[in-house]
PDB file of N, CA and C in Angstrom:
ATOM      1  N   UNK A   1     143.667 -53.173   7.148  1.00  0.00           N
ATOM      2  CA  UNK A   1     144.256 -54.496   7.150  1.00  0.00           C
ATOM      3  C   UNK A   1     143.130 -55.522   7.019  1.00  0.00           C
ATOM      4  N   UNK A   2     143.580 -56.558   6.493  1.00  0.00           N
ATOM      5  CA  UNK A   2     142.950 -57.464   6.156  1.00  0.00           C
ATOM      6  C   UNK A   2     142.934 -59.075   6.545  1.00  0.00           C
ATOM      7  N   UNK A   3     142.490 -59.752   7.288  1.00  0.00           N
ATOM      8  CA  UNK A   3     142.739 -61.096   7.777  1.00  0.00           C
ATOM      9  C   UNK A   3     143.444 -60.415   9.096  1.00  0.00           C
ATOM     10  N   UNK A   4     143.514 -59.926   9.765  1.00  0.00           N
ATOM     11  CA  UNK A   4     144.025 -59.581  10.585  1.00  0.00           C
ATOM     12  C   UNK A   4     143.123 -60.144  12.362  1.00  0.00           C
ATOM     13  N   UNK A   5     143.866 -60.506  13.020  1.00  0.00           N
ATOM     14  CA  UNK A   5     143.156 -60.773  14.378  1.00  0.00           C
ATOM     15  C   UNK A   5     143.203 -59.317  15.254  1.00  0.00           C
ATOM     16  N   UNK A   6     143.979 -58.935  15.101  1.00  0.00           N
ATOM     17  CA  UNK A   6     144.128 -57.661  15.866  1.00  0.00           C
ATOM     18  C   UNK A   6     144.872 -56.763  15.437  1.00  0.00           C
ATOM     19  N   UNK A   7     144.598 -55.514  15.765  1.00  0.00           N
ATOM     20  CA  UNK A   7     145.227 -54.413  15.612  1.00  0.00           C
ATOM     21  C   UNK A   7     144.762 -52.908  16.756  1.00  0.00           C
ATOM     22  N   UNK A   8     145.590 -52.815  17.602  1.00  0.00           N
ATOM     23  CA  UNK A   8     145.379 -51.431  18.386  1.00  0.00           C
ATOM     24  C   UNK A   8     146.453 -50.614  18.678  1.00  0.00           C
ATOM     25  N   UNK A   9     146.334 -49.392  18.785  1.00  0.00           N
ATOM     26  CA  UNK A   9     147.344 -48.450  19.457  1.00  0.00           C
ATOM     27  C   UNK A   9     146.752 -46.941  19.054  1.00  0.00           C
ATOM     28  N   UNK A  10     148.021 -46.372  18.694  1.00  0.00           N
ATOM     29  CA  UNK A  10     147.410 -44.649  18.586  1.00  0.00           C
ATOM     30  C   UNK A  10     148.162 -44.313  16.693  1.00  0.00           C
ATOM     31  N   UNK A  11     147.556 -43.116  16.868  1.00  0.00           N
ATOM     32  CA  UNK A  11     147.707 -42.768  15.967  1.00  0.00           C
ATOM     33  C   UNK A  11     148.134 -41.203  16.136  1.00  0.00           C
ATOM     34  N   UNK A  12     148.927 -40.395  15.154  1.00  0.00           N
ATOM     35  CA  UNK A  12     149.536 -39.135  14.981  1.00  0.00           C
ATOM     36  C   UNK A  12     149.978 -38.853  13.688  1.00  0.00           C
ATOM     37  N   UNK A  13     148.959 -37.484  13.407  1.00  0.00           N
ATOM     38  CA  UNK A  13     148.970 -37.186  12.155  1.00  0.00           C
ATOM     39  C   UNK A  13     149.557 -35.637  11.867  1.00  0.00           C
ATOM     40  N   UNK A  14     150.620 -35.182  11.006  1.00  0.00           N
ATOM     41  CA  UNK A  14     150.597 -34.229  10.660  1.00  0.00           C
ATOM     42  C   UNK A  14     150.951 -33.727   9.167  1.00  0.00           C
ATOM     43  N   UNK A  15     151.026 -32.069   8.590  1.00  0.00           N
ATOM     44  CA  UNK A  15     150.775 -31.704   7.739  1.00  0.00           C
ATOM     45  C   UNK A  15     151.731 -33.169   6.887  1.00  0.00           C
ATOM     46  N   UNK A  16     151.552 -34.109   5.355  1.00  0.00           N
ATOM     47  CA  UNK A  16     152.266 -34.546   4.778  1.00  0.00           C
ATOM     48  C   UNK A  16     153.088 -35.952   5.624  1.00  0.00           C
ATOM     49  N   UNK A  17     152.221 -36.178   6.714  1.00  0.00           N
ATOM     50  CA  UNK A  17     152.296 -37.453   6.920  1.00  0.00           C
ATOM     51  C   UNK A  17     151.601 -38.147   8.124  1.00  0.00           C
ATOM     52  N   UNK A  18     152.283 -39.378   8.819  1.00  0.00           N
ATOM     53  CA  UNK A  18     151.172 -40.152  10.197  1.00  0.00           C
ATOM     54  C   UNK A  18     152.104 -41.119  10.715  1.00  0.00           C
ATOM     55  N   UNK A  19     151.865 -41.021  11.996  1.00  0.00           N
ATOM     56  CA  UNK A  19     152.666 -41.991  12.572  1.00  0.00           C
ATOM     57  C   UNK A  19     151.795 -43.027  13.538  1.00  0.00           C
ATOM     58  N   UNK A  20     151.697 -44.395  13.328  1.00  0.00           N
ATOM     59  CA  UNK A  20     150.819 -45.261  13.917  1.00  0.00           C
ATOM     60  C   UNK A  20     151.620 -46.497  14.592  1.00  0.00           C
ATOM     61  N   UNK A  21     151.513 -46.338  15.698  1.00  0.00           N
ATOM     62  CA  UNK A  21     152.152 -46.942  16.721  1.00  0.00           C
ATOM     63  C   UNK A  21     151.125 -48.391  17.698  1.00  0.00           C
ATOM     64  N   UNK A  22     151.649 -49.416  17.305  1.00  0.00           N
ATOM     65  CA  UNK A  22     150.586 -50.495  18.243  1.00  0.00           C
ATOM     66  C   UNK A  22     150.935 -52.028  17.594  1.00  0.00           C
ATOM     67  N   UNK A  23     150.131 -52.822  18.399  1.00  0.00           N
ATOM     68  CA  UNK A  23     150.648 -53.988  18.287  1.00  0.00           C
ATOM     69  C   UNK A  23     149.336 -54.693  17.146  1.00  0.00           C
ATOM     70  N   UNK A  24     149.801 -55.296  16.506  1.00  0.00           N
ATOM     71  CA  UNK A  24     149.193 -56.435  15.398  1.00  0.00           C
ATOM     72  C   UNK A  24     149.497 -57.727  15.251  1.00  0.00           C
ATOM     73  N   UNK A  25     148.676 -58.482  15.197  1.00  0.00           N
ATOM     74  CA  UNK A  25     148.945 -60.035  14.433  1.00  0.00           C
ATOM     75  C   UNK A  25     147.741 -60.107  13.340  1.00  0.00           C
ATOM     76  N   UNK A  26     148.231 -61.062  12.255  1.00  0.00           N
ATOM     77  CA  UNK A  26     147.875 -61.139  10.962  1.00  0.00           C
ATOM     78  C   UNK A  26     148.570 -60.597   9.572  1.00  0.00           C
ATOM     79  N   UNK A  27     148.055 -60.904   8.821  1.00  0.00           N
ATOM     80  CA  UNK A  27     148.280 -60.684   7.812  1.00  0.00           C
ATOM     81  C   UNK A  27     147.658 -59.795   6.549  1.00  0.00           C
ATOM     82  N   UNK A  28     148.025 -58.595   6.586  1.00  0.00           N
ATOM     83  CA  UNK A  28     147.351 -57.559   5.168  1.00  0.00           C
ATOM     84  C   UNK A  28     147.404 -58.625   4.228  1.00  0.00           C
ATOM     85  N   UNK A  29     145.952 -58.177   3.054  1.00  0.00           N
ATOM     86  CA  UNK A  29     146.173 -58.142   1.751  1.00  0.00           C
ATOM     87  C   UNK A  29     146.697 -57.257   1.584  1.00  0.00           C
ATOM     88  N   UNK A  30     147.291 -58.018  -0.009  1.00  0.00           N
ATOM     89  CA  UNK A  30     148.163 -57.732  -1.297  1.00  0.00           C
ATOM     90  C   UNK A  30     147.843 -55.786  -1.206  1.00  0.00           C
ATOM     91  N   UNK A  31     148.268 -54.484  -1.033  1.00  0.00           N
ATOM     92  CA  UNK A  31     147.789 -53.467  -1.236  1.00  0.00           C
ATOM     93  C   UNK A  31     148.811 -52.401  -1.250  1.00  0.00           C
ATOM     94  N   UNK A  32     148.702 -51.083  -1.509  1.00  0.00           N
ATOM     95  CA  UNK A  32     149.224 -50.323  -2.252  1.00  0.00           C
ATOM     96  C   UNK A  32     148.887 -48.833  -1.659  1.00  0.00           C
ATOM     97  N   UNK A  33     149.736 -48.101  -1.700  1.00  0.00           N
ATOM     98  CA  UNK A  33     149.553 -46.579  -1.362  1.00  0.00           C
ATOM     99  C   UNK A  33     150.086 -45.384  -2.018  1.00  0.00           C
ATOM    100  N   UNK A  34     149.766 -44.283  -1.976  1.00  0.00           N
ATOM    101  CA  UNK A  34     150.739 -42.861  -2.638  1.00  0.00           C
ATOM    102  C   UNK A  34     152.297 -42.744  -1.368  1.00  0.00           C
ATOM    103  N   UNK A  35     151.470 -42.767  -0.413  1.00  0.00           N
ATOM    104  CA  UNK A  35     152.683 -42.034   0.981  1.00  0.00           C
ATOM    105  C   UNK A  35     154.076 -43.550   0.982  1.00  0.00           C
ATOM    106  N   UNK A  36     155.111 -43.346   0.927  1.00  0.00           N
ATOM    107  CA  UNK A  36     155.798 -43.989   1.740  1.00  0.00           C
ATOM    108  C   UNK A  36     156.252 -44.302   2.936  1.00  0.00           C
ATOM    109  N   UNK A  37     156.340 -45.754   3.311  1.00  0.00           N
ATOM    110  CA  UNK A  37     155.747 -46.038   4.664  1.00  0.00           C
ATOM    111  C   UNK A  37     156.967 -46.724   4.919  1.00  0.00           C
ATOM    112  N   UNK A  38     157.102 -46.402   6.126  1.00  0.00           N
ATOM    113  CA  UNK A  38     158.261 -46.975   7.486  1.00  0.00           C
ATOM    114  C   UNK A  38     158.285 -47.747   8.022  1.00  0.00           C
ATOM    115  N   UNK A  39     158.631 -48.761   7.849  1.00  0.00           N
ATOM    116  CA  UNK A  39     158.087 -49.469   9.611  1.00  0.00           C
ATOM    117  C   UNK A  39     159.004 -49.959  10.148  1.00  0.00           C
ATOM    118  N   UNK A  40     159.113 -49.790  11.742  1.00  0.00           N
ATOM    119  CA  UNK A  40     159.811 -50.095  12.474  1.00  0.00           C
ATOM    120  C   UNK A  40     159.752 -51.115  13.536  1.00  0.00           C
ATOM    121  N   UNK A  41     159.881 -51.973  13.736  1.00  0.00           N
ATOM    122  CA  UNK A  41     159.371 -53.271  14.674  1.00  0.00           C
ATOM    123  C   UNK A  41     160.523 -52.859  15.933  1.00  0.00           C
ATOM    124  N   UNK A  42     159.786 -52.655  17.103  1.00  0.00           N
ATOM    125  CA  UNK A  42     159.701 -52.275  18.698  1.00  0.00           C
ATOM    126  C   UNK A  42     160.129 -53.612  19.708  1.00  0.00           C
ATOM    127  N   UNK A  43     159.252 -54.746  18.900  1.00  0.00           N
ATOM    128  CA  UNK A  43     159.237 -55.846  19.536  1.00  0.00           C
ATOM    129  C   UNK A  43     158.280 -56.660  18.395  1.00  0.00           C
ATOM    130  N   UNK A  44     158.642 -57.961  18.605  1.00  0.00           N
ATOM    131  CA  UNK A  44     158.630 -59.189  17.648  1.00  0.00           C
ATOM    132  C   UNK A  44     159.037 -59.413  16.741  1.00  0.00           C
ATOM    133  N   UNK A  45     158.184 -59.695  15.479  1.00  0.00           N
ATOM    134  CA  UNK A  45     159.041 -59.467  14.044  1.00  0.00           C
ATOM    135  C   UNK A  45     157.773 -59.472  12.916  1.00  0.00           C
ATOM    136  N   UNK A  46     158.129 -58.489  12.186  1.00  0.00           N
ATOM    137  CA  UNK A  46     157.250 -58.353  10.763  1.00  0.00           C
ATOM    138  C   UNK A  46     157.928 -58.883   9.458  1.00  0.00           C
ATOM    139  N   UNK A  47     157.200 -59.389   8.579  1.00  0.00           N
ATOM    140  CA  UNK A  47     157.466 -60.081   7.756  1.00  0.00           C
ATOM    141  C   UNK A  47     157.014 -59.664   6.259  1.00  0.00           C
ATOM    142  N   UNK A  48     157.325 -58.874   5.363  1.00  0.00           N
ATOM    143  CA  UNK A  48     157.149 -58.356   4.557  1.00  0.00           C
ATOM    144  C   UNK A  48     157.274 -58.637   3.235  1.00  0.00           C
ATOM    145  N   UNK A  49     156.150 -58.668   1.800  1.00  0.00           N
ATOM    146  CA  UNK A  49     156.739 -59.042   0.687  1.00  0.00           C
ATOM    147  C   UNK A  49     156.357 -58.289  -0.526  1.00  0.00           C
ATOM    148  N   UNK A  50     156.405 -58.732  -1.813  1.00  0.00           N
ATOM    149  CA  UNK A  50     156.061 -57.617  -2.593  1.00  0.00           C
ATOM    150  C   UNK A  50     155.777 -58.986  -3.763  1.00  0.00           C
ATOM    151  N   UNK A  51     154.618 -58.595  -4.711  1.00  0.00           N
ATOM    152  CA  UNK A  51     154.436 -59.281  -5.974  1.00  0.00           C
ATOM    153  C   UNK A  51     155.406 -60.033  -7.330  1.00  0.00           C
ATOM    154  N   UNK A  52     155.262 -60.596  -8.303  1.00  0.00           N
ATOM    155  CA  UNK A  52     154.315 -61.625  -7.905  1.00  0.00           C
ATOM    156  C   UNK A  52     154.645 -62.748  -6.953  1.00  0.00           C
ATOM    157  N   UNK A  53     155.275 -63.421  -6.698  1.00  0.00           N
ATOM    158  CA  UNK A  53     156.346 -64.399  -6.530  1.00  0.00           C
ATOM    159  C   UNK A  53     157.291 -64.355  -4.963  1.00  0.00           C
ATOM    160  N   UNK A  54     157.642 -63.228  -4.334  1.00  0.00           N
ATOM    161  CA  UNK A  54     158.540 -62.632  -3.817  1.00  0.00           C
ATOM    162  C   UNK A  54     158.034 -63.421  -2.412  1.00  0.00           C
ATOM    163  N   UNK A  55     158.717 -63.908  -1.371  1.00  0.00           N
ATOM    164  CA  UNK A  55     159.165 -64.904  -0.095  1.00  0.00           C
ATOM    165  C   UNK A  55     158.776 -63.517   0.771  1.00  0.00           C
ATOM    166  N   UNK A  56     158.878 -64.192   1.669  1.00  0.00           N
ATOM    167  CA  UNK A  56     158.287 -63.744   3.044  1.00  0.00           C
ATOM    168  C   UNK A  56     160.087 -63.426   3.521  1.00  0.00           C
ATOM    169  N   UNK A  57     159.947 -62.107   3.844  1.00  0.00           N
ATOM    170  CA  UNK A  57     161.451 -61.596   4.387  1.00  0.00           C
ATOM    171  C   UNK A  57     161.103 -60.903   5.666  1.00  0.00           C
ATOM    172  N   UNK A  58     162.138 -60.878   6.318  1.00  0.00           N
ATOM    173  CA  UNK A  58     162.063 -60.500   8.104  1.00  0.00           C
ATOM    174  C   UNK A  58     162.812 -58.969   7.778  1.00  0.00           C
ATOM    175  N   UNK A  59     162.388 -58.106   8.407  1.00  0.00           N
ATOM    176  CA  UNK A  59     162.481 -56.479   8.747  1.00  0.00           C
ATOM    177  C   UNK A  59     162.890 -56.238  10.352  1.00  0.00           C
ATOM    178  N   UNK A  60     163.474 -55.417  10.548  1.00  0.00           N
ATOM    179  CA  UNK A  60     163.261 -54.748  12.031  1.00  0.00           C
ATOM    180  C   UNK A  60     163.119 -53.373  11.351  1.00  0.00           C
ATOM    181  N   UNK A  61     163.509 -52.957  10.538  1.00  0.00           N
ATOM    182  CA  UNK A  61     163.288 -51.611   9.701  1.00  0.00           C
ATOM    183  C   UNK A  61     163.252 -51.638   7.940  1.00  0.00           C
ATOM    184  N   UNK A  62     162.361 -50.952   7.626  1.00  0.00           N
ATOM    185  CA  UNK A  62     162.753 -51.144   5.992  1.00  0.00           C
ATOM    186  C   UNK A  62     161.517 -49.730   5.723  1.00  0.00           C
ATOM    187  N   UNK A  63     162.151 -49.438   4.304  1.00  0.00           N
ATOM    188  CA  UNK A  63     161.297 -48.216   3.764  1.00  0.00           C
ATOM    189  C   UNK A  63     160.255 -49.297   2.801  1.00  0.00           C
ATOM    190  N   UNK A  64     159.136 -48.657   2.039  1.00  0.00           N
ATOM    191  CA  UNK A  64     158.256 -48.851   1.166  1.00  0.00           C
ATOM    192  C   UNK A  64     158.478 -48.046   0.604  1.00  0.00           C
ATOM    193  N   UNK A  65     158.810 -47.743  -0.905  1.00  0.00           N
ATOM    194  CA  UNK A  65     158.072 -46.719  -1.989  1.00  0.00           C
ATOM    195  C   UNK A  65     156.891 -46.544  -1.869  1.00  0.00           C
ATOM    196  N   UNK A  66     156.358 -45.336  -2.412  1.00  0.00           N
ATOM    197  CA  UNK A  66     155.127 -45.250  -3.334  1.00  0.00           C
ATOM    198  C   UNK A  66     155.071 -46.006  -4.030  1.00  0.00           C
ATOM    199  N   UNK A  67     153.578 -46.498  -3.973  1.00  0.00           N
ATOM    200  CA  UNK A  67     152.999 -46.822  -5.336  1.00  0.00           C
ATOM    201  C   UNK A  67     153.589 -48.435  -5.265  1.00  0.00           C
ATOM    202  N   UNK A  68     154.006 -49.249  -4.153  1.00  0.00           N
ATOM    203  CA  UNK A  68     154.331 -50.430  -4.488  1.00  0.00           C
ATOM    204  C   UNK A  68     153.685 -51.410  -3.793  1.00  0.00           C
ATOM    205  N   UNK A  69     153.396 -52.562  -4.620  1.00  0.00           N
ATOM    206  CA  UNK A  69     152.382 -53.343  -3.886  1.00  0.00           C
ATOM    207  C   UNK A  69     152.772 -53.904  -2.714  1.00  0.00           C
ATOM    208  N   UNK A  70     152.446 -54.207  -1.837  1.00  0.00           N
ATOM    209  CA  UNK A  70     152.955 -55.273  -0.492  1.00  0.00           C
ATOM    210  C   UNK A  70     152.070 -55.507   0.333  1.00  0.00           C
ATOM    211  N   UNK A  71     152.770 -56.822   0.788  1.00  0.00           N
ATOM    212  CA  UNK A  71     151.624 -57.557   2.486  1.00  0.00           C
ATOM    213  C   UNK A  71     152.681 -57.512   3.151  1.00  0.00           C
ATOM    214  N   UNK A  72     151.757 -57.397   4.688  1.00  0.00           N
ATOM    215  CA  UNK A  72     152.915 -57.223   5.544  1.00  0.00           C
ATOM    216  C   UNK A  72     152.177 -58.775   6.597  1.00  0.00           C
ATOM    217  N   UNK A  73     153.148 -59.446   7.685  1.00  0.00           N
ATOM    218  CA  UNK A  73     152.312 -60.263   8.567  1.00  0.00           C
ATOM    219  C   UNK A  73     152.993 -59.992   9.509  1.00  0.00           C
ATOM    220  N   UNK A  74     152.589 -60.643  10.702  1.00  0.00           N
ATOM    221  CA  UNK A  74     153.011 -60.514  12.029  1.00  0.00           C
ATOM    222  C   UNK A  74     152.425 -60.964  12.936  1.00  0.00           C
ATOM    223  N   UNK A  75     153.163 -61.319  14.243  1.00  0.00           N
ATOM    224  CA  UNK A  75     152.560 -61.959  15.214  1.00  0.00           C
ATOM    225  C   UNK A  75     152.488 -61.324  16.407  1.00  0.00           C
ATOM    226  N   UNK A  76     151.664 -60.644  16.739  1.00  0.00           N
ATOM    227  CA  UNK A  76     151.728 -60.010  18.250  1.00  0.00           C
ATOM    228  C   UNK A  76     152.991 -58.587  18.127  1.00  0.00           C
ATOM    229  N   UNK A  77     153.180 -58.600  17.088  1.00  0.00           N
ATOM    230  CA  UNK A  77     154.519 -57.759  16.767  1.00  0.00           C
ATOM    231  C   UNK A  77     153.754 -56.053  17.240  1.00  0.00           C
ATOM    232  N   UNK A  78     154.883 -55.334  17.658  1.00  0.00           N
ATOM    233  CA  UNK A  78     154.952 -53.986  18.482  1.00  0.00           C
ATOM    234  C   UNK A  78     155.598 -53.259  17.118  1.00  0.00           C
ATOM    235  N   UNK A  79     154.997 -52.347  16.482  1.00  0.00           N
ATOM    236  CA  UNK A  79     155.441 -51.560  15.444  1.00  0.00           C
ATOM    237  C   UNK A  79     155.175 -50.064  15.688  1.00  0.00           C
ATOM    238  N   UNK A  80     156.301 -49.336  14.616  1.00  0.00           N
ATOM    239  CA  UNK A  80     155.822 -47.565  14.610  1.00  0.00           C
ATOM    240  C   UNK A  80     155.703 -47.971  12.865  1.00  0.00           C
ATOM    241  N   UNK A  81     154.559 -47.902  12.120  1.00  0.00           N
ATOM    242  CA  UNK A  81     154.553 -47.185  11.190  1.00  0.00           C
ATOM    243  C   UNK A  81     154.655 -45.872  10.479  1.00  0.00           C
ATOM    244  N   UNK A  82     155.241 -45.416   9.828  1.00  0.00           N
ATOM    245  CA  UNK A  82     154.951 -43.950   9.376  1.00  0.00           C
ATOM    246  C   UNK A  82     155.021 -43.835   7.886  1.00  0.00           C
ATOM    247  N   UNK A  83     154.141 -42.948   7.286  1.00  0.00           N
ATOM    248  CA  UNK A  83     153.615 -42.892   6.278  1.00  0.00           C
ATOM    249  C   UNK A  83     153.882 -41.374   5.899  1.00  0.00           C
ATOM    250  N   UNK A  84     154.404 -40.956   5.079  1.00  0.00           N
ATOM    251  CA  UNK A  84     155.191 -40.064   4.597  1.00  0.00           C
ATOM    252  C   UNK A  84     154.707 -39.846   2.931  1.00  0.00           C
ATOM    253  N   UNK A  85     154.494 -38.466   2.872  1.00  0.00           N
ATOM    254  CA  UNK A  85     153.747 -38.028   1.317  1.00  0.00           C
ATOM    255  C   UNK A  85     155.030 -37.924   0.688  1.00  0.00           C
ATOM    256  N   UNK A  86     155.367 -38.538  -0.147  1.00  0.00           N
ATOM    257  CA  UNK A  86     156.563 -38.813  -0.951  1.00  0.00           C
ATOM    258  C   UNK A  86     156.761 -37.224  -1.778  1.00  0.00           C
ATOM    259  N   UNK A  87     155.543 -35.922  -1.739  1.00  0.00           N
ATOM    260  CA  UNK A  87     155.781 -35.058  -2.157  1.00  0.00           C
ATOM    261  C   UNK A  87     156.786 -33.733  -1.406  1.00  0.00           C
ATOM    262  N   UNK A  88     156.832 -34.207   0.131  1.00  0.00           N
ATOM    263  CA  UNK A  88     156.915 -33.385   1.042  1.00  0.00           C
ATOM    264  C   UNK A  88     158.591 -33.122   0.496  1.00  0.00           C
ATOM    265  N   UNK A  89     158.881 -32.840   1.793  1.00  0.00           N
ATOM    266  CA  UNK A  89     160.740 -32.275   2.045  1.00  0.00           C
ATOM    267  C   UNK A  89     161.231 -33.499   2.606  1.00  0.00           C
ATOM    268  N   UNK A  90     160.390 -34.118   3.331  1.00  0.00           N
ATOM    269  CA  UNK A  90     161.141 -35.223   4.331  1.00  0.00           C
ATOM    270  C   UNK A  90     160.615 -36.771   3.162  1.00  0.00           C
ATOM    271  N   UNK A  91     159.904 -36.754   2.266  1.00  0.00           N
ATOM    272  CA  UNK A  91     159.384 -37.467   1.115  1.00  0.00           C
ATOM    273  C   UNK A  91     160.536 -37.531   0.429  1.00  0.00           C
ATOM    274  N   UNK A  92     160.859 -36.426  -0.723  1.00  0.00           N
ATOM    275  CA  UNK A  92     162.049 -36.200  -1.366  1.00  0.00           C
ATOM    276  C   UNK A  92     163.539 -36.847  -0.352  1.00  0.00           C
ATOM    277  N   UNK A  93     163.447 -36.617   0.704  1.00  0.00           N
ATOM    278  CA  UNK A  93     164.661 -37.148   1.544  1.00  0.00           C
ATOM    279  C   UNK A  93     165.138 -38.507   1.377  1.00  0.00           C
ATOM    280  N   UNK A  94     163.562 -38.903   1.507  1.00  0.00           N
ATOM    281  CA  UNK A  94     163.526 -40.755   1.648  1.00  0.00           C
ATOM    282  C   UNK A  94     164.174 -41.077   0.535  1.00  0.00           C
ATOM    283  N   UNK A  95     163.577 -40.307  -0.646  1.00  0.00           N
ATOM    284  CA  UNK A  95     163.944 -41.033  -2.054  1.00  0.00           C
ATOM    285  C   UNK A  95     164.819 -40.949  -2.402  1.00  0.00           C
ATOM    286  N   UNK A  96     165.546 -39.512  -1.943  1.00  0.00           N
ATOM    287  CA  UNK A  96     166.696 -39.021  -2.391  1.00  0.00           C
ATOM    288  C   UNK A  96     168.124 -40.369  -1.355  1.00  0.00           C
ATOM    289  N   UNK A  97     167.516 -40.992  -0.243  1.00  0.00           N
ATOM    290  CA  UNK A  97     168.445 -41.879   0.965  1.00  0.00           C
ATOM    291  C   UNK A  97     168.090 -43.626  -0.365  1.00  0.00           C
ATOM    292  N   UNK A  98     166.838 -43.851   0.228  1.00  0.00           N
ATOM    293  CA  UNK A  98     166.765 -45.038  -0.035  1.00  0.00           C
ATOM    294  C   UNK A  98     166.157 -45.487  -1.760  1.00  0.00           C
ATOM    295  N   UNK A  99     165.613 -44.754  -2.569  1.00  0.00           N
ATOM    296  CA  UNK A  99     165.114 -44.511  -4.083  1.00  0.00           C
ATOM    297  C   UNK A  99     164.092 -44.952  -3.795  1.00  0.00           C
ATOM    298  N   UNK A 100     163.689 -45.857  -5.086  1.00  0.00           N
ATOM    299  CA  UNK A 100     162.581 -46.359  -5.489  1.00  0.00           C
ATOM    300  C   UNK A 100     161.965 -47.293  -5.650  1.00  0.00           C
ATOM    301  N   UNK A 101     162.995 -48.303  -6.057  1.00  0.00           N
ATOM    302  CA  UNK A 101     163.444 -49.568  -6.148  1.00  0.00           C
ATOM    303  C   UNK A 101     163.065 -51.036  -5.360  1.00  0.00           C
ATOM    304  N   UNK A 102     161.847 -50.992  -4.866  1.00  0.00           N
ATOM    305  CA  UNK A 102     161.445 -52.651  -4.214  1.00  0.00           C
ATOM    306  C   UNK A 102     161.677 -51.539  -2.253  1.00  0.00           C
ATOM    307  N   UNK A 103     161.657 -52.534  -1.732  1.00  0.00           N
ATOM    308  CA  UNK A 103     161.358 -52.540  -0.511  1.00  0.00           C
ATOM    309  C   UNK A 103     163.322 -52.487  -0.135  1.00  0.00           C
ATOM    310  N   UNK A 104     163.233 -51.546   0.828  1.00  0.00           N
ATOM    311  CA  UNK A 104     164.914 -50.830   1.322  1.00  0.00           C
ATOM    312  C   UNK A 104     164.753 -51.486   2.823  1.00  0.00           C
ATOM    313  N   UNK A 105     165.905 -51.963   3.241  1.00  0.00           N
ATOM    314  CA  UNK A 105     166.049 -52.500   4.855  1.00  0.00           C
ATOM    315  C   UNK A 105     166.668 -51.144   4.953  1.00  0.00           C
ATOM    316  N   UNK A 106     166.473 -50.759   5.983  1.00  0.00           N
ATOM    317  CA  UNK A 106     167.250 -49.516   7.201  1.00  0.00           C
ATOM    318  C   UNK A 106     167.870 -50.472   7.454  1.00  0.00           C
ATOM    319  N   UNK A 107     169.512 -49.296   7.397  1.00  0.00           N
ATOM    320  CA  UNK A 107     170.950 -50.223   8.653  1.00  0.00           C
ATOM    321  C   UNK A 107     170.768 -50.042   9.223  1.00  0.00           C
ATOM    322  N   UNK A 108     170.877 -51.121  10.396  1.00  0.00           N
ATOM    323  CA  UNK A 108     170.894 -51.012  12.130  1.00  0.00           C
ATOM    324  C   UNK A 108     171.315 -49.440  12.552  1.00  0.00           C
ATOM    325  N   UNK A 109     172.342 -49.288  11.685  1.00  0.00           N
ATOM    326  CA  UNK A 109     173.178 -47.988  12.819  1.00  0.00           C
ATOM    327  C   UNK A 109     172.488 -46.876  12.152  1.00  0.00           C
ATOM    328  N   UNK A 110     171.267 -46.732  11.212  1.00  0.00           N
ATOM    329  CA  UNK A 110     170.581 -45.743  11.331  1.00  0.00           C
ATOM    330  C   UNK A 110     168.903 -45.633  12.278  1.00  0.00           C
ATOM    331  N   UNK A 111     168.925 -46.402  13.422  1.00  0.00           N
ATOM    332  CA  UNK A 111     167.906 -46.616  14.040  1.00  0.00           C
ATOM    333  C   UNK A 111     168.521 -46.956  15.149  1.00  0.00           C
TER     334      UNK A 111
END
């Protein structure tokens, strides 16, 4: 992360993916990954967007594709990230639930 004031917590990694759990304020640069990433806000609120043009939108859950650009910000916000190899079984799942297509909100009643 980038511009960021803080960032701590733990981390948990296994075969085809990671789960990173802790609190942040700031704001990532513009950036990009292979794994598709989760995030789940615990407490506060994250604020998420995607290129070129695209507004600052509020999450309590939403998927990332692969391969798509985004910043994320936040204030003191309590998150679980998870990052998922889009090659795996539980990868194929995501894509096969939410596709490909820009940034996916999770429904409430699946969380």
């Amino acid at each position: 992360m980038a511009d960021t004031d803080a960032v701590a917590g733990r981390v948990y990694v296994w075969l085809g993916g990671s789960l990173w759990i802790g609190r942040s304020s700031g704001t990532t640069t513009m950036h990009v990954h292979h794994a598709i990433q989760i995030t789940l806000v615990l407490e506060g609120s994250v604020q998420l967007k995607t290129p070129p043009d695209a507004e600052w939108t509020d999450y309590q859950a939403a998927v990332i594709p692969s391969h798509l650009h985004h910043t994320l910000r936040s204030s003191r916000a309590v998150s679980a990230l998870i990052w998922v190899e889009p090659e795996s079984p539980e990868g194929h799942a995501l894509l096969d639930r939410f596709g490909s297509d820009g940034i996916q909100r999770i429904p409430e009643a699946l969380y």
